[in-house]
PDB file of N, CA and C in Angstrom:
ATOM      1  N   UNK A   1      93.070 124.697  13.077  1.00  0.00           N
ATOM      2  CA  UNK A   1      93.161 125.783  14.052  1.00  0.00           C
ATOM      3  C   UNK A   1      93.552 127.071  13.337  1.00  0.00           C
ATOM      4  N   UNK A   2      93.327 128.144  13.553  1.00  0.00           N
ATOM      5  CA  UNK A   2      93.048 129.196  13.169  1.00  0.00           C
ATOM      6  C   UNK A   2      94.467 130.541  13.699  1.00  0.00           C
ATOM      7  N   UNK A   3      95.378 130.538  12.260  1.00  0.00           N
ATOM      8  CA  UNK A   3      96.550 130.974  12.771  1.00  0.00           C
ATOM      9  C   UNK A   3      96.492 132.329  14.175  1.00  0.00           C
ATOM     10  N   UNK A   4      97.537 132.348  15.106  1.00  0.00           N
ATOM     11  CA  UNK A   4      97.096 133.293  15.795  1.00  0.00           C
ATOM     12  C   UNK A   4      97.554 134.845  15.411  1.00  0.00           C
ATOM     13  N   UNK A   5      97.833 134.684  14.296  1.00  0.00           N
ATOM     14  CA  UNK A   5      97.689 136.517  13.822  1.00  0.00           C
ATOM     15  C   UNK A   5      96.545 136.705  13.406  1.00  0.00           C
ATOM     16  N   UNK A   6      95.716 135.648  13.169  1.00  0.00           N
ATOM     17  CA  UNK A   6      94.182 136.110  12.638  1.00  0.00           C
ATOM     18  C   UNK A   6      93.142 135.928  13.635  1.00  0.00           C
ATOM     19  N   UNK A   7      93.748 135.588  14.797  1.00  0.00           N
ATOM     20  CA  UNK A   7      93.216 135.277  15.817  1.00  0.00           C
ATOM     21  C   UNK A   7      93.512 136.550  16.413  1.00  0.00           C
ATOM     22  N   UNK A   8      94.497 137.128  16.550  1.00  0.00           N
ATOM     23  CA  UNK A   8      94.644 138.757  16.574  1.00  0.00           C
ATOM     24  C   UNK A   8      94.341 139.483  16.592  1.00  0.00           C
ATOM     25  N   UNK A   9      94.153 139.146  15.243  1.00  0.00           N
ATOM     26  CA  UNK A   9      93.267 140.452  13.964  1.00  0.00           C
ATOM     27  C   UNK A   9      91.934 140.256  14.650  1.00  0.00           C
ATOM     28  N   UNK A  10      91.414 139.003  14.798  1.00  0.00           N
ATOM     29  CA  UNK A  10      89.516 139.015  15.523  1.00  0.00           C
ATOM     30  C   UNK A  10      89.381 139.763  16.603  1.00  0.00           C
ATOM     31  N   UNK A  11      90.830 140.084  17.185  1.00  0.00           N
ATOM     32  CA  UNK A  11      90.323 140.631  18.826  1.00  0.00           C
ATOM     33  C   UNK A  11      90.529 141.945  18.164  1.00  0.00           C
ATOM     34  N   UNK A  12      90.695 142.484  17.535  1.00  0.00           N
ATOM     35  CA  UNK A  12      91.369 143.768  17.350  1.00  0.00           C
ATOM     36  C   UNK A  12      90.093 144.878  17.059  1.00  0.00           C
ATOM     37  N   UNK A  13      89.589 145.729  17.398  1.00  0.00           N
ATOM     38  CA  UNK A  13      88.603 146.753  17.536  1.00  0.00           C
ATOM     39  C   UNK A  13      88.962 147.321  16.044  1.00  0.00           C
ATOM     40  N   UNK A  14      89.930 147.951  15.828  1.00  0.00           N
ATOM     41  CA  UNK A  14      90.958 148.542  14.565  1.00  0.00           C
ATOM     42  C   UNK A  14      90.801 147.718  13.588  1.00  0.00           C
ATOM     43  N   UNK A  15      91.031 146.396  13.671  1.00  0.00           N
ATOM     44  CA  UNK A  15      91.053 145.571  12.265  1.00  0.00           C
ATOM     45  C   UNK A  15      90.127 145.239  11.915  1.00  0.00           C
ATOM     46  N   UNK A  16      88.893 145.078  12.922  1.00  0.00           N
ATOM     47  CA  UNK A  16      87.146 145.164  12.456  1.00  0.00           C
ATOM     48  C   UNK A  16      86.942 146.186  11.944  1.00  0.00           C
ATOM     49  N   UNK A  17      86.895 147.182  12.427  1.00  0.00           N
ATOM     50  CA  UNK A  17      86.688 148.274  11.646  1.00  0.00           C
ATOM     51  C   UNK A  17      87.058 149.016  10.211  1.00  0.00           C
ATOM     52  N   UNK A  18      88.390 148.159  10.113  1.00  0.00           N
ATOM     53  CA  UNK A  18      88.803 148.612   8.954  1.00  0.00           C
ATOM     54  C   UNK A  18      88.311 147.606   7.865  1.00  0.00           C
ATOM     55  N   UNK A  19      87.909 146.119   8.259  1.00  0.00           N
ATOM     56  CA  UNK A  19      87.405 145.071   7.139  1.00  0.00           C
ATOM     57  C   UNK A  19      86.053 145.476   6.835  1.00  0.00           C
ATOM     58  N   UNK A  20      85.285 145.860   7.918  1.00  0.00           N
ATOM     59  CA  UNK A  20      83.952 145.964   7.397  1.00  0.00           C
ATOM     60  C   UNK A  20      83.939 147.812   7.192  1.00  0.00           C
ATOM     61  N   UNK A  21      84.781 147.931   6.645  1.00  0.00           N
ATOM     62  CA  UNK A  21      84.602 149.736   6.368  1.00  0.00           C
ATOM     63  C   UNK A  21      85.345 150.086   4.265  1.00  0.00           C
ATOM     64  N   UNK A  22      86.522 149.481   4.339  1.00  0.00           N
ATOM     65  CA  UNK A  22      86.924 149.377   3.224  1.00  0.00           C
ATOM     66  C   UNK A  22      86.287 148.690   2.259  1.00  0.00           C
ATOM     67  N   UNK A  23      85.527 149.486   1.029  1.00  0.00           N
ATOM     68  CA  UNK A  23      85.204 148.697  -0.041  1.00  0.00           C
ATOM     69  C   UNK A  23      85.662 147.536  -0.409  1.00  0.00           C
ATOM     70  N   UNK A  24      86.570 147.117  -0.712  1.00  0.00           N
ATOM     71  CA  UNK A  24      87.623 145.729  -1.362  1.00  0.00           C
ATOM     72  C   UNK A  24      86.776 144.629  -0.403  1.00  0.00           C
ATOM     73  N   UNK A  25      87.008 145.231   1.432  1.00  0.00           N
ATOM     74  CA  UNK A  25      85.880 143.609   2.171  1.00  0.00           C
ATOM     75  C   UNK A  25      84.910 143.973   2.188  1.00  0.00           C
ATOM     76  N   UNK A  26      83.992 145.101   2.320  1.00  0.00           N
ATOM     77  CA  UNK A  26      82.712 145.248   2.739  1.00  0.00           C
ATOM     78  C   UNK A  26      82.087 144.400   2.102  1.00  0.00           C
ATOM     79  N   UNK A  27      82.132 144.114   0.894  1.00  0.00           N
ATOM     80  CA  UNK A  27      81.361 142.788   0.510  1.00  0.00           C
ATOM     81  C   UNK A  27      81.259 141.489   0.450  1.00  0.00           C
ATOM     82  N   UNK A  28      82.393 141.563   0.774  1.00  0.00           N
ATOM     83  CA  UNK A  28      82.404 140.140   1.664  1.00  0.00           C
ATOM     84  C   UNK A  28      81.779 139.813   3.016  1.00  0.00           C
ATOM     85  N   UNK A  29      81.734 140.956   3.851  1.00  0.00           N
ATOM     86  CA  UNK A  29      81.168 141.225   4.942  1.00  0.00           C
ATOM     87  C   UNK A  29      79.705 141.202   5.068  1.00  0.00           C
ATOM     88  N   UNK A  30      79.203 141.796   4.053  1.00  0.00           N
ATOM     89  CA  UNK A  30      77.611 142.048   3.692  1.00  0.00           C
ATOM     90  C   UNK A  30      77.458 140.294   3.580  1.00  0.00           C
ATOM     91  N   UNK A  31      77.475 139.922   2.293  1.00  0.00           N
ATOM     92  CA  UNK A  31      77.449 138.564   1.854  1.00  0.00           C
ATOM     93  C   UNK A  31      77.514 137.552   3.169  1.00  0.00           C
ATOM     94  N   UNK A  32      78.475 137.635   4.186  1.00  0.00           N
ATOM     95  CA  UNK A  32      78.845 136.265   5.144  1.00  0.00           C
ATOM     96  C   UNK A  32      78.386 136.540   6.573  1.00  0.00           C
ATOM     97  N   UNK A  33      78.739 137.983   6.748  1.00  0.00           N
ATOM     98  CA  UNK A  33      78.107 138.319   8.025  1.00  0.00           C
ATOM     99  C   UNK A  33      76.281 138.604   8.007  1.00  0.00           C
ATOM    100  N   UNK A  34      75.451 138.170   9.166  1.00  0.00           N
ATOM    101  CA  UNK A  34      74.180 138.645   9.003  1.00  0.00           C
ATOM    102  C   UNK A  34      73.922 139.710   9.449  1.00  0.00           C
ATOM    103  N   UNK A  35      74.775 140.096  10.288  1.00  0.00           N
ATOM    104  CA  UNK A  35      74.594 141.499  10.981  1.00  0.00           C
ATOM    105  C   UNK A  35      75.776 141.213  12.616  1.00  0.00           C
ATOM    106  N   UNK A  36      76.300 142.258  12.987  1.00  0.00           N
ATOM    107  CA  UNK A  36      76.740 142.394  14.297  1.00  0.00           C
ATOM    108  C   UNK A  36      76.281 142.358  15.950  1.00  0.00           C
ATOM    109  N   UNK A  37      74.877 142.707  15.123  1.00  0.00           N
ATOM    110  CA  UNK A  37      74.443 142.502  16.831  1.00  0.00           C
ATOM    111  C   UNK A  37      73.355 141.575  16.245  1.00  0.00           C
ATOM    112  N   UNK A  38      72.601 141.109  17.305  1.00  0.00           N
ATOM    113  CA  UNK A  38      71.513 140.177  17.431  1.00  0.00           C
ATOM    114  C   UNK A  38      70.450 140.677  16.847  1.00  0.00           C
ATOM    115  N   UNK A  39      69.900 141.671  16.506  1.00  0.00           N
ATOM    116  CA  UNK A  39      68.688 142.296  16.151  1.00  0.00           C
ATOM    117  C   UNK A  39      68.338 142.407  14.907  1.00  0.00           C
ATOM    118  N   UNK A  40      69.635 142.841  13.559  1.00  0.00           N
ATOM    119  CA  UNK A  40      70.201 142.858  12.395  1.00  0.00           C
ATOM    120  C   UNK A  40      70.516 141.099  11.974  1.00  0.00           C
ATOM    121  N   UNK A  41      71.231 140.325  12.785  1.00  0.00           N
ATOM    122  CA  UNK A  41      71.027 138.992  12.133  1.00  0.00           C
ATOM    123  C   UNK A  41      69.629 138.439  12.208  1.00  0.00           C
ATOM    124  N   UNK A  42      68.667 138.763  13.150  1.00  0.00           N
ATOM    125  CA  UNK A  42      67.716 137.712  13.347  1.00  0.00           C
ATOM    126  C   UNK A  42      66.490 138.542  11.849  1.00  0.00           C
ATOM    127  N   UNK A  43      66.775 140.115  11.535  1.00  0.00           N
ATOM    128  CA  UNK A  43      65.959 141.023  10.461  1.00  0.00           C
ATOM    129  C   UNK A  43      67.066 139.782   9.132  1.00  0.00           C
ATOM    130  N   UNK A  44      67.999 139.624   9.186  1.00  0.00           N
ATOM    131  CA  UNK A  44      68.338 139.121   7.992  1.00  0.00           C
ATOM    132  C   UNK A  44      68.209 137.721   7.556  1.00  0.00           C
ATOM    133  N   UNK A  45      67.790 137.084   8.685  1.00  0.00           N
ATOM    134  CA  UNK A  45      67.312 135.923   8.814  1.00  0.00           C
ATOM    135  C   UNK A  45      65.677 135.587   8.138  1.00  0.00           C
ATOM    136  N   UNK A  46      65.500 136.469   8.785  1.00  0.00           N
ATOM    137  CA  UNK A  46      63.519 136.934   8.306  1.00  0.00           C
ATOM    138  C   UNK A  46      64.009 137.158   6.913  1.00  0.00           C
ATOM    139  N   UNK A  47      64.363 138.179   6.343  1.00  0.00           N
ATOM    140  CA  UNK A  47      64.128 138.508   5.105  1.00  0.00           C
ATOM    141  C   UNK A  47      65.011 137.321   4.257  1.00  0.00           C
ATOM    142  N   UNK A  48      66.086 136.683   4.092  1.00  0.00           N
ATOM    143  CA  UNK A  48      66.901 135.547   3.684  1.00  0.00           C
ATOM    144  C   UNK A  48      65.619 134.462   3.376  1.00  0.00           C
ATOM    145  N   UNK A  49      64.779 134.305   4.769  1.00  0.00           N
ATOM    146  CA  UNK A  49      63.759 133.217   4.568  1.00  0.00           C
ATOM    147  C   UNK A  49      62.128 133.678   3.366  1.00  0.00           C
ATOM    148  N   UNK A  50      62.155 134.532   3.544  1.00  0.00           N
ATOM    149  CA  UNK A  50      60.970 135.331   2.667  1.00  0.00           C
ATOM    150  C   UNK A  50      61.635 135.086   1.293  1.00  0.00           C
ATOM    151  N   UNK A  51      62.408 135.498   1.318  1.00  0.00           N
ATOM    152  CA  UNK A  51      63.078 134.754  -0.209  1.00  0.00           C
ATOM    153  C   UNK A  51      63.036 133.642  -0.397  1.00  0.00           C
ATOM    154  N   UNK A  52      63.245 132.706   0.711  1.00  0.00           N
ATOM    155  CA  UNK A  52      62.970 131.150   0.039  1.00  0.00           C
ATOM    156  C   UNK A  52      64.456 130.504   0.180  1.00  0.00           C
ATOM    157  N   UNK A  53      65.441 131.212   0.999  1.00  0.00           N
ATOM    158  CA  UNK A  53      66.814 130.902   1.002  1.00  0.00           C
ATOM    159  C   UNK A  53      66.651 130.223   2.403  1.00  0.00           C
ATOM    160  N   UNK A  54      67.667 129.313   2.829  1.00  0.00           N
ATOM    161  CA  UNK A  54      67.759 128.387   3.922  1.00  0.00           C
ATOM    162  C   UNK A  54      69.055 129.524   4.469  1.00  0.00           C
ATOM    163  N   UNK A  55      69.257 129.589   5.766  1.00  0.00           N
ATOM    164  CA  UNK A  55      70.478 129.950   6.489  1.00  0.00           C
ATOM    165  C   UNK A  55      71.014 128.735   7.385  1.00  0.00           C
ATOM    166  N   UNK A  56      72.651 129.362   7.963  1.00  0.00           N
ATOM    167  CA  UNK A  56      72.458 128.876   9.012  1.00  0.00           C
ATOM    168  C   UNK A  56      73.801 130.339  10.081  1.00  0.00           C
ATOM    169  N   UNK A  57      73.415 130.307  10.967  1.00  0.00           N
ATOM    170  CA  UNK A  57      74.008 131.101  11.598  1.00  0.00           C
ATOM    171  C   UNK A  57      75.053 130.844  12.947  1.00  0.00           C
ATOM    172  N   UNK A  58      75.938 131.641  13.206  1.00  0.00           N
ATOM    173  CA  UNK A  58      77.428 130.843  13.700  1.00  0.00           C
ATOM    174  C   UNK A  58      77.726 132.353  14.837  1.00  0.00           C
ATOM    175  N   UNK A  59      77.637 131.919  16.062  1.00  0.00           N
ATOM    176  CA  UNK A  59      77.921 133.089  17.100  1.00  0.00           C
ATOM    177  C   UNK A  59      79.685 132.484  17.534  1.00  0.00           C
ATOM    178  N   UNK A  60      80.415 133.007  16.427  1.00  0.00           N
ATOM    179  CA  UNK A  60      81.951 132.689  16.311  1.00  0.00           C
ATOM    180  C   UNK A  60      82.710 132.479  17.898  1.00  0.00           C
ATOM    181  N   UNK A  61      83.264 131.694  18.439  1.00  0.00           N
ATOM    182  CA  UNK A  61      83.730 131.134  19.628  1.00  0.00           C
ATOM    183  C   UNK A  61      84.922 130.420  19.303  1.00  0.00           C
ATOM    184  N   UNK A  62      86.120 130.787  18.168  1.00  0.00           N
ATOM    185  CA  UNK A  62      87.230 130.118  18.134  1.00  0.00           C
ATOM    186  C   UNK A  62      88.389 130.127  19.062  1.00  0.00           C
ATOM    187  N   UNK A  63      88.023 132.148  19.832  1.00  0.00           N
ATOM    188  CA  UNK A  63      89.168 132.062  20.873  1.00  0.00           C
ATOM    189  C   UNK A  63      88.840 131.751  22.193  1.00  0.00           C
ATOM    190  N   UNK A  64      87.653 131.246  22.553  1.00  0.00           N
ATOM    191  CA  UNK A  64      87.537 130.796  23.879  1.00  0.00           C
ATOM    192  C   UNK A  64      88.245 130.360  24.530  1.00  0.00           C
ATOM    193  N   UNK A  65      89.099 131.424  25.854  1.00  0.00           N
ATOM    194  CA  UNK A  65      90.046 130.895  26.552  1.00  0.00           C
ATOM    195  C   UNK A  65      89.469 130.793  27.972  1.00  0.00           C
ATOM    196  N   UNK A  66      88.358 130.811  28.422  1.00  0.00           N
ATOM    197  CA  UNK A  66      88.139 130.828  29.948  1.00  0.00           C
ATOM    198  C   UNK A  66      86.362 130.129  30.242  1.00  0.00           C
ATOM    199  N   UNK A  67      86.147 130.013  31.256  1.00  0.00           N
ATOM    200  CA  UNK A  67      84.662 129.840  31.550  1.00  0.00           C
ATOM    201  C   UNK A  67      83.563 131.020  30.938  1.00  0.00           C
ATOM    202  N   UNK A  68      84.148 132.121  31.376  1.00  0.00           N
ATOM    203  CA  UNK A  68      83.306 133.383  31.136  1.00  0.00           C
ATOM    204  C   UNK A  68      83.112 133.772  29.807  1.00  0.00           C
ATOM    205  N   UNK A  69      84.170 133.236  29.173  1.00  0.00           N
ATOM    206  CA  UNK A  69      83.659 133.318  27.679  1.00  0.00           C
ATOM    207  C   UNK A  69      82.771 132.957  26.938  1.00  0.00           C
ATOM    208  N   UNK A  70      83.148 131.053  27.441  1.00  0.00           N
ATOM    209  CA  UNK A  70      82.421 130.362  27.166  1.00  0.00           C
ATOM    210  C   UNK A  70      80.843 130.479  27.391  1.00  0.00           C
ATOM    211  N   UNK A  71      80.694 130.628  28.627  1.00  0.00           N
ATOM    212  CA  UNK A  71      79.316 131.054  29.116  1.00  0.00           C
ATOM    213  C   UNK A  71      78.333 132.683  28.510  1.00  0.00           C
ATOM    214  N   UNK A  72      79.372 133.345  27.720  1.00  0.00           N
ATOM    215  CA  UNK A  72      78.561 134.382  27.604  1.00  0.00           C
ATOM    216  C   UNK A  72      78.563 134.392  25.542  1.00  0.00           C
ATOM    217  N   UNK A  73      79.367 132.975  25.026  1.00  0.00           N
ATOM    218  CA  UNK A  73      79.055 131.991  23.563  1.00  0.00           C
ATOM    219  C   UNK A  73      77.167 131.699  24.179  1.00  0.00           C
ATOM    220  N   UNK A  74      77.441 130.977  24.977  1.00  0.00           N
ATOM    221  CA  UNK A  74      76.132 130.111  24.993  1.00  0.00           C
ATOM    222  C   UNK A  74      74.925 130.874  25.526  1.00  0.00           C
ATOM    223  N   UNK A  75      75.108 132.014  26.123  1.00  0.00           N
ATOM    224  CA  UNK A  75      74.200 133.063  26.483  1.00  0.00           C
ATOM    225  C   UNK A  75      74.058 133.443  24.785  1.00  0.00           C
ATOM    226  N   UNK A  76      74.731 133.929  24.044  1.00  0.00           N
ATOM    227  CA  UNK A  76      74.565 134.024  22.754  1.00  0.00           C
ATOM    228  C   UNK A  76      73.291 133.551  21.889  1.00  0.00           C
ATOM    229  N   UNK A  77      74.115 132.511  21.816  1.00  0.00           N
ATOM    230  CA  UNK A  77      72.897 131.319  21.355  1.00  0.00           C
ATOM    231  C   UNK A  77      71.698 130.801  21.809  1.00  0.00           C
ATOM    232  N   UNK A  78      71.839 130.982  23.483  1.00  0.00           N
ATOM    233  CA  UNK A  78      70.069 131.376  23.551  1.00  0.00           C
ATOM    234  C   UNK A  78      69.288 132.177  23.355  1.00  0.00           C
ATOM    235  N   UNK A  79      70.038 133.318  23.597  1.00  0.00           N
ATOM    236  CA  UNK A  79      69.478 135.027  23.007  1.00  0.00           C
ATOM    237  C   UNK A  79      69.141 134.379  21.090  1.00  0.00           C
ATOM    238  N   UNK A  80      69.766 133.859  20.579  1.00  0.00           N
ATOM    239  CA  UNK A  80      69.594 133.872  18.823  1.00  0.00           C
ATOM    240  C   UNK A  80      68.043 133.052  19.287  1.00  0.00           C
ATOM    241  N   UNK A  81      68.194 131.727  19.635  1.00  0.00           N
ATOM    242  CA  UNK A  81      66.980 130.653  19.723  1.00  0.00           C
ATOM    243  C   UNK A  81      65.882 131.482  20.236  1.00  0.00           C
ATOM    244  N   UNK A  82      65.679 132.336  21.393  1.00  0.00           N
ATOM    245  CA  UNK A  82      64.608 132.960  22.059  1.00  0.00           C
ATOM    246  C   UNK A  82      64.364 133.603  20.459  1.00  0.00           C
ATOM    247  N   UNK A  83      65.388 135.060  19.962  1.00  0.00           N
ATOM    248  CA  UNK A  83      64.861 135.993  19.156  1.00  0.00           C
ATOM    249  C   UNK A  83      64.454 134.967  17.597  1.00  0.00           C
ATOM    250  N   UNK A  84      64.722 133.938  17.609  1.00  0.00           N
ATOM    251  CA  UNK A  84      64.592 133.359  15.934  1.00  0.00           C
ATOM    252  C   UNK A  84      63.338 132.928  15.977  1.00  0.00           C
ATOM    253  N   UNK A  85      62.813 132.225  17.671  1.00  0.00           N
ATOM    254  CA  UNK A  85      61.393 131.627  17.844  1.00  0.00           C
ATOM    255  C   UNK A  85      60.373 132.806  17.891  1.00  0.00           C
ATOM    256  N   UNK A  86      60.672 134.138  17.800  1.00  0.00           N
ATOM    257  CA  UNK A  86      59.595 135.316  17.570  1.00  0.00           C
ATOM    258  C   UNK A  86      59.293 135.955  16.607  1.00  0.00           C
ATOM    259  N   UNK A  87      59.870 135.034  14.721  1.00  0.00           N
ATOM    260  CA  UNK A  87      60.372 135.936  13.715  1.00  0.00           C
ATOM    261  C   UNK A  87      58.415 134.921  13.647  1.00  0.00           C
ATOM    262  N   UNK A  88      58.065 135.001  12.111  1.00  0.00           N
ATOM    263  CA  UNK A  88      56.691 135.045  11.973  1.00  0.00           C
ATOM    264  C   UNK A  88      56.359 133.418  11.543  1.00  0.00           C
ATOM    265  N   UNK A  89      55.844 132.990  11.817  1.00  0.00           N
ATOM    266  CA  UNK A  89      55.310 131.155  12.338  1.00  0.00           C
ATOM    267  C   UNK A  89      55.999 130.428  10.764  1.00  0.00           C
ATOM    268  N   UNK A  90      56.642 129.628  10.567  1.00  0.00           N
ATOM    269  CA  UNK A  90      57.244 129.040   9.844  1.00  0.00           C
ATOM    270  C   UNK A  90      58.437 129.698   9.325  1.00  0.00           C
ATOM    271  N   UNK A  91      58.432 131.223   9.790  1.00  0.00           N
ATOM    272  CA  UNK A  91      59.894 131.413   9.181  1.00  0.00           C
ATOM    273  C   UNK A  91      60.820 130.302   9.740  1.00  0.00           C
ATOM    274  N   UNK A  92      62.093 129.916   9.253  1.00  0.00           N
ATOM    275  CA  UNK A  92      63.305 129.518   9.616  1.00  0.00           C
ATOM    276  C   UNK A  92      63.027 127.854   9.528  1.00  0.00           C
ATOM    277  N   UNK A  93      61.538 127.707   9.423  1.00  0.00           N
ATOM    278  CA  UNK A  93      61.272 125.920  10.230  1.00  0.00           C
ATOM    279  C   UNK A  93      60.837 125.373   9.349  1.00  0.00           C
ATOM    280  N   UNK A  94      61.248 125.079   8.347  1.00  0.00           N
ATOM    281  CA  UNK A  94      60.208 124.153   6.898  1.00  0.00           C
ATOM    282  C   UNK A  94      60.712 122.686   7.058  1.00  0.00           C
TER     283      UNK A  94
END
């Protein structure tokens, strides 16, 4: 389980901003994250696979405390499945 000061830090608008803004993480960020919104992971997905690299991708759900959360994780992940089944015919599926 995932201490709750870093569980914190995930909700925190301020502490995102400052990890993926400061040199020292941005590259760590580049490297692990595919992108923030849906549109940027599913372009980095495409290009990851054109290279010949396998992914796998993770719509993060550690603090799920309610129904509505939960339900708008799994709205997530159908939004990824719809946008991953429109990238170009064998991307993602070997």
């Amino acid at each position: 389980m995932l201490s709750p000061l870093l569980l914190a830090a995930a909700r925190s608008e301020r502490a995102r901003g400052l990890v993926t803004a400061i040199p020292v993480t941005r590259g760590v960020v580049d490297r692990f994250v595919a992108g923030e919104r849906l549109d940027a992971a599913v372009r980095t997905v495409g290009e990851l696979d054109r290279d010949g690299l396998k992914v796998t991708l993770d719509h993060l759900g550690e603090d799920t405390l309610d129904r509505a959360q939960a339900e708008a994780t799994r709205d997530a992940y159908l939004a990824l499945f719809d946008a991953l089944g429109e990238l170009a015919p064998g991307a993602t599926r070997r």
